[in-house]
Protein backbone atom coordinates (compact mmCIF):
# COMPACT_ATOMS: atom_id res chain seq x y z
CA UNK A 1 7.00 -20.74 -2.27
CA UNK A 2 5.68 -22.48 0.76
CA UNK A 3 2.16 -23.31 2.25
CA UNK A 4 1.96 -23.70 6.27
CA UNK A 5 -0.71 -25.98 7.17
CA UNK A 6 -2.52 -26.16 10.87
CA UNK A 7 -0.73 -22.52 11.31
CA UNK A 8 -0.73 -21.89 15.13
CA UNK A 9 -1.20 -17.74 16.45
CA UNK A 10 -2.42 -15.98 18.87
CA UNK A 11 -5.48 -14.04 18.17
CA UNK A 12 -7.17 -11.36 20.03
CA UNK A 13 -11.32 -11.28 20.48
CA UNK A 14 -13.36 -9.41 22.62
CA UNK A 15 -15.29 -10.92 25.43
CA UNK A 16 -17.79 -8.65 27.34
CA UNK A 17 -15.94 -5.77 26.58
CA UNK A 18 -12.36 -7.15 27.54
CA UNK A 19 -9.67 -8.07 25.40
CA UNK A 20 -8.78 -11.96 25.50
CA UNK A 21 -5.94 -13.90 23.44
CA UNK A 22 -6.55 -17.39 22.69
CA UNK A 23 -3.74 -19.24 20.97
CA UNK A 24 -6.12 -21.04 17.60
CA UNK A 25 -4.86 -22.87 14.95
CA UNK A 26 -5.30 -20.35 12.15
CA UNK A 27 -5.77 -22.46 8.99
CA UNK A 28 -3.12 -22.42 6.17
CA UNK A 29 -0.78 -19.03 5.37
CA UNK A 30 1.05 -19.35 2.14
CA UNK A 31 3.94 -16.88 1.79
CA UNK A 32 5.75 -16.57 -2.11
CA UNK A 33 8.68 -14.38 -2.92
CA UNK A 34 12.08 -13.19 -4.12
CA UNK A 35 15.42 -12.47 -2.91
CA UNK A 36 18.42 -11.18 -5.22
CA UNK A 37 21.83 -9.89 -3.35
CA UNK A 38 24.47 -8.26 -5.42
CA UNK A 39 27.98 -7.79 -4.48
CA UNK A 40 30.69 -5.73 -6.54
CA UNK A 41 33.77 -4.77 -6.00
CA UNK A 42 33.85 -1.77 -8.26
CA UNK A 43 37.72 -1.14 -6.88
CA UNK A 44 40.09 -2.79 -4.93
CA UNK A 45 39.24 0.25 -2.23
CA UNK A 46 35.63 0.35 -2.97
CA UNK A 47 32.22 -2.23 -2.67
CA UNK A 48 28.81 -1.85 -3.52
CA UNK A 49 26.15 -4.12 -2.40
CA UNK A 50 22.52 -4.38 -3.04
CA UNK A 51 19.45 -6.43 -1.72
CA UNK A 52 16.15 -6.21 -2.60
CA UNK A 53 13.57 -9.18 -1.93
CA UNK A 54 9.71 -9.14 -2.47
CA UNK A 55 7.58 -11.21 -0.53
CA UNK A 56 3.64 -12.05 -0.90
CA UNK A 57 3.05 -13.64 2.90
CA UNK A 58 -0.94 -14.04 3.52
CA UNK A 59 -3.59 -15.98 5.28
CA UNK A 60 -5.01 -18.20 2.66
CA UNK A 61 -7.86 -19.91 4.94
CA UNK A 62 -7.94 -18.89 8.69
CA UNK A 63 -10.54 -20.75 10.95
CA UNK A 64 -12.25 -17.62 11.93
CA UNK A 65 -13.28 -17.99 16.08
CA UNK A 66 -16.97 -16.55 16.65
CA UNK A 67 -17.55 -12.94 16.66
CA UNK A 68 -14.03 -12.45 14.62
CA UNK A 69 -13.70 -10.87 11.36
CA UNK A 70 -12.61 -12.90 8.42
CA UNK A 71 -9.42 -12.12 7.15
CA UNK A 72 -8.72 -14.79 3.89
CA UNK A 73 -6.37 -13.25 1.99
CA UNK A 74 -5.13 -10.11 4.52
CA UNK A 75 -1.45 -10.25 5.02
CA UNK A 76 0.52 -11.98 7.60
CA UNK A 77 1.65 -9.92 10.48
CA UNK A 78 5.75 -8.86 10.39
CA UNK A 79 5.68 -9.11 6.21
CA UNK A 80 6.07 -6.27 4.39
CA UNK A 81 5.94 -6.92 0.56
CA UNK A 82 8.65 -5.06 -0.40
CA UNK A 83 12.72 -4.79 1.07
CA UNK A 84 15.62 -3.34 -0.09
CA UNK A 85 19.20 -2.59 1.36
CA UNK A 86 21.84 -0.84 -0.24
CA UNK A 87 25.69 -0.59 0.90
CA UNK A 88 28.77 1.37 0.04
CA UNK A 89 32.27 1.26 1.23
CA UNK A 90 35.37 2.88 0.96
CA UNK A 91 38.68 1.63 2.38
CA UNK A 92 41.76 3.91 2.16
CA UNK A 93 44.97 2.25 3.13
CA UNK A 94 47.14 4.23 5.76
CA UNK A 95 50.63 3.51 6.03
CA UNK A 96 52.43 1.19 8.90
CA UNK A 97 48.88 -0.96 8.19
CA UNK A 98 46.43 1.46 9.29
CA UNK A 99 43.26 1.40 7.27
CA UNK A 100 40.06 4.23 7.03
CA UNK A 101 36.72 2.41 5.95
CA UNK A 102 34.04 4.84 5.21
CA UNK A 103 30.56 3.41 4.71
CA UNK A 104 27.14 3.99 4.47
CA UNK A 105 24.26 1.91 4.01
CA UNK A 106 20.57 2.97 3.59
CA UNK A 107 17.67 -0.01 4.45
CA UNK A 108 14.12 0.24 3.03
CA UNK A 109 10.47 -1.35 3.42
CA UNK A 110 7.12 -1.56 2.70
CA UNK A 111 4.68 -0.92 4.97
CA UNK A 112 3.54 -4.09 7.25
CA UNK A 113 0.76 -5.10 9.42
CA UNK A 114 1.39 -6.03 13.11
CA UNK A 115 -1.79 -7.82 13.94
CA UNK A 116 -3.30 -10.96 12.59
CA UNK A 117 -7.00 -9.19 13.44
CA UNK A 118 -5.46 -6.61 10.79
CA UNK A 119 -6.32 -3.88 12.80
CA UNK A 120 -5.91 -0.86 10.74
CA UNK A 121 -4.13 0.67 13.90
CA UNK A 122 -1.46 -1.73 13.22
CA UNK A 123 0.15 -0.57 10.46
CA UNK A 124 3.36 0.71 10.21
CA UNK A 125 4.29 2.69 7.10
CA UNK A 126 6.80 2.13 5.27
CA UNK A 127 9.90 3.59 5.93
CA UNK A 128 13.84 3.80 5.42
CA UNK A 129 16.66 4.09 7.85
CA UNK A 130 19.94 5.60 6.42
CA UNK A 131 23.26 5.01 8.37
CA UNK A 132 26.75 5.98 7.73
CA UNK A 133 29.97 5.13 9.86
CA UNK A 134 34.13 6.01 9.94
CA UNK A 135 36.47 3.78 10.99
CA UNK A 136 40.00 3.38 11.71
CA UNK A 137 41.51 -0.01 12.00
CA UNK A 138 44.88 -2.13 12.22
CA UNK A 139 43.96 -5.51 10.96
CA UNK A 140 47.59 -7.03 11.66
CA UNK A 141 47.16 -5.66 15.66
CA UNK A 142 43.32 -6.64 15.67
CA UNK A 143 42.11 -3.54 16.52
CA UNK A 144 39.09 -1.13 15.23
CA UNK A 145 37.70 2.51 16.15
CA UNK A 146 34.23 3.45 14.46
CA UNK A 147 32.10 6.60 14.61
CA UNK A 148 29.07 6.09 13.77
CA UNK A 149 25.54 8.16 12.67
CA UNK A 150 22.42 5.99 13.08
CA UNK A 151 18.77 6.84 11.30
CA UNK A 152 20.55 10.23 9.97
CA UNK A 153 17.40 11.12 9.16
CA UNK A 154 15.44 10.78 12.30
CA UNK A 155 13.28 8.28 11.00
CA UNK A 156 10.63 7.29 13.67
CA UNK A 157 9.58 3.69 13.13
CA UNK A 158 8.26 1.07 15.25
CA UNK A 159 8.93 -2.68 15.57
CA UNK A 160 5.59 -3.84 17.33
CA UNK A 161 2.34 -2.28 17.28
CA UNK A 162 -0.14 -3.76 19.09
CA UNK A 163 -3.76 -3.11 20.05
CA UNK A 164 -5.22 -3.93 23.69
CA UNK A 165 -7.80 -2.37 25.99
CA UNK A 166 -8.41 0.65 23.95
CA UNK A 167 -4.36 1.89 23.38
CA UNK A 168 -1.85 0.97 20.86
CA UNK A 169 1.42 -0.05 22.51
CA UNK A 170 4.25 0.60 20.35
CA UNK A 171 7.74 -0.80 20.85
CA UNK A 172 10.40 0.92 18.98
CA UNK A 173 14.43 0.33 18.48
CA UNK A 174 17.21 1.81 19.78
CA UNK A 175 17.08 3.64 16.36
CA UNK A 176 14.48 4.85 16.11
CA UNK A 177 15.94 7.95 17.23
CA UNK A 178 19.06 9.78 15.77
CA UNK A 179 22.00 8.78 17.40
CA UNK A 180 25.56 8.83 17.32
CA UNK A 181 27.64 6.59 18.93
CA UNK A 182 31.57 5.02 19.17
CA UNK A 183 32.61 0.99 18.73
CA UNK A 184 35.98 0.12 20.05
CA UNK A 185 37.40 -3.18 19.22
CA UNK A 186 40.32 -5.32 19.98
CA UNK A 187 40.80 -9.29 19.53
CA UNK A 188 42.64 -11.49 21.49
């Protein structure tokens, strides 16, 4: 539970037409929420873990600058309400040290607004990302080889939307996209 005071952003108006941000010191934002991680160890081979957290992050009073829309009580940009992660692994033992880890892991959330003018634009939906991943290792000769599947599904998500001159710009991650890659690892 914590309360932000004299909360500084950047806001966008509209001045004869053009888009302008002015960085304004927003009021107070309040955010209130909570996390639980889980770990077990259902095996000595195989782990589960779990996250989930649930977050209520919004502008309590915001020091509206002429022409702008109020927005007490909208959420905070970058805050979804709701996120969850959930992880399993599988190690096999090899012999001569060799080891085969077999995970997956599938992340979740809510859908979240971009823009403190709480554009409806802005939005991204909510969305999970599913991932899974092989790997051969040698602890003792600190070395690892992974294959790995990113957003099996072909999930398209963004991490920024943003509103200016008429367009929404969207940024997105590297996974956004399917893709399947290789990690090769030694230490020294």
């Amino acid at each position: 539970d914590t309360v932000y005071h004299n909360y500084q952003a950047n806001f966008q108006t509209l001045v004869v037409g053009t888009s302008v941000t002015n960085l304004i010191n927003a009021g107070q934002v309040s955010s209130k929420g909570v996390e639980v991680d889980v770990l077990a160890r259902v095996s000595s081979q195989f782990t589960l873990a779990a996250s989930v957290s649930r977050i209520n992050a919004v502008v309590d009073s915001f020091n509206t600058p002429p022409g702008a829309v109020k927005i007490d009580g909208q959420p905070l940009p970058f805050a979804p309400r709701f996120k969850t992660n959930i992880e399993a692994n599988y190690r096999i033992p090899l012999s001569e040290g060799l080891k085969i880890d077999v995970s997956t892991n599938y992340a979740w959330q809510s859908k979240q607004q971009f823009s403190l003018t709480q554009t409806p634009d802005t939005i991204q939906g909510n969305f999970g990302i599913w991932n899974a991943s092989v790997a051969l290792s040698k602890p003792s000769d600190g070395w690892r080889v992974s294959l790995l599947v990113k957003n099996i599904t072909d999930t398209h998500y963004a991490t920024l939307l943003a509103q200016a001159g008429g367009f929404v710009w969207r940024v997105a991650p590297r996974d956004s996209n399917r893709y399947f890659g290789m990690i090769v690892r030694k230490d020294f």
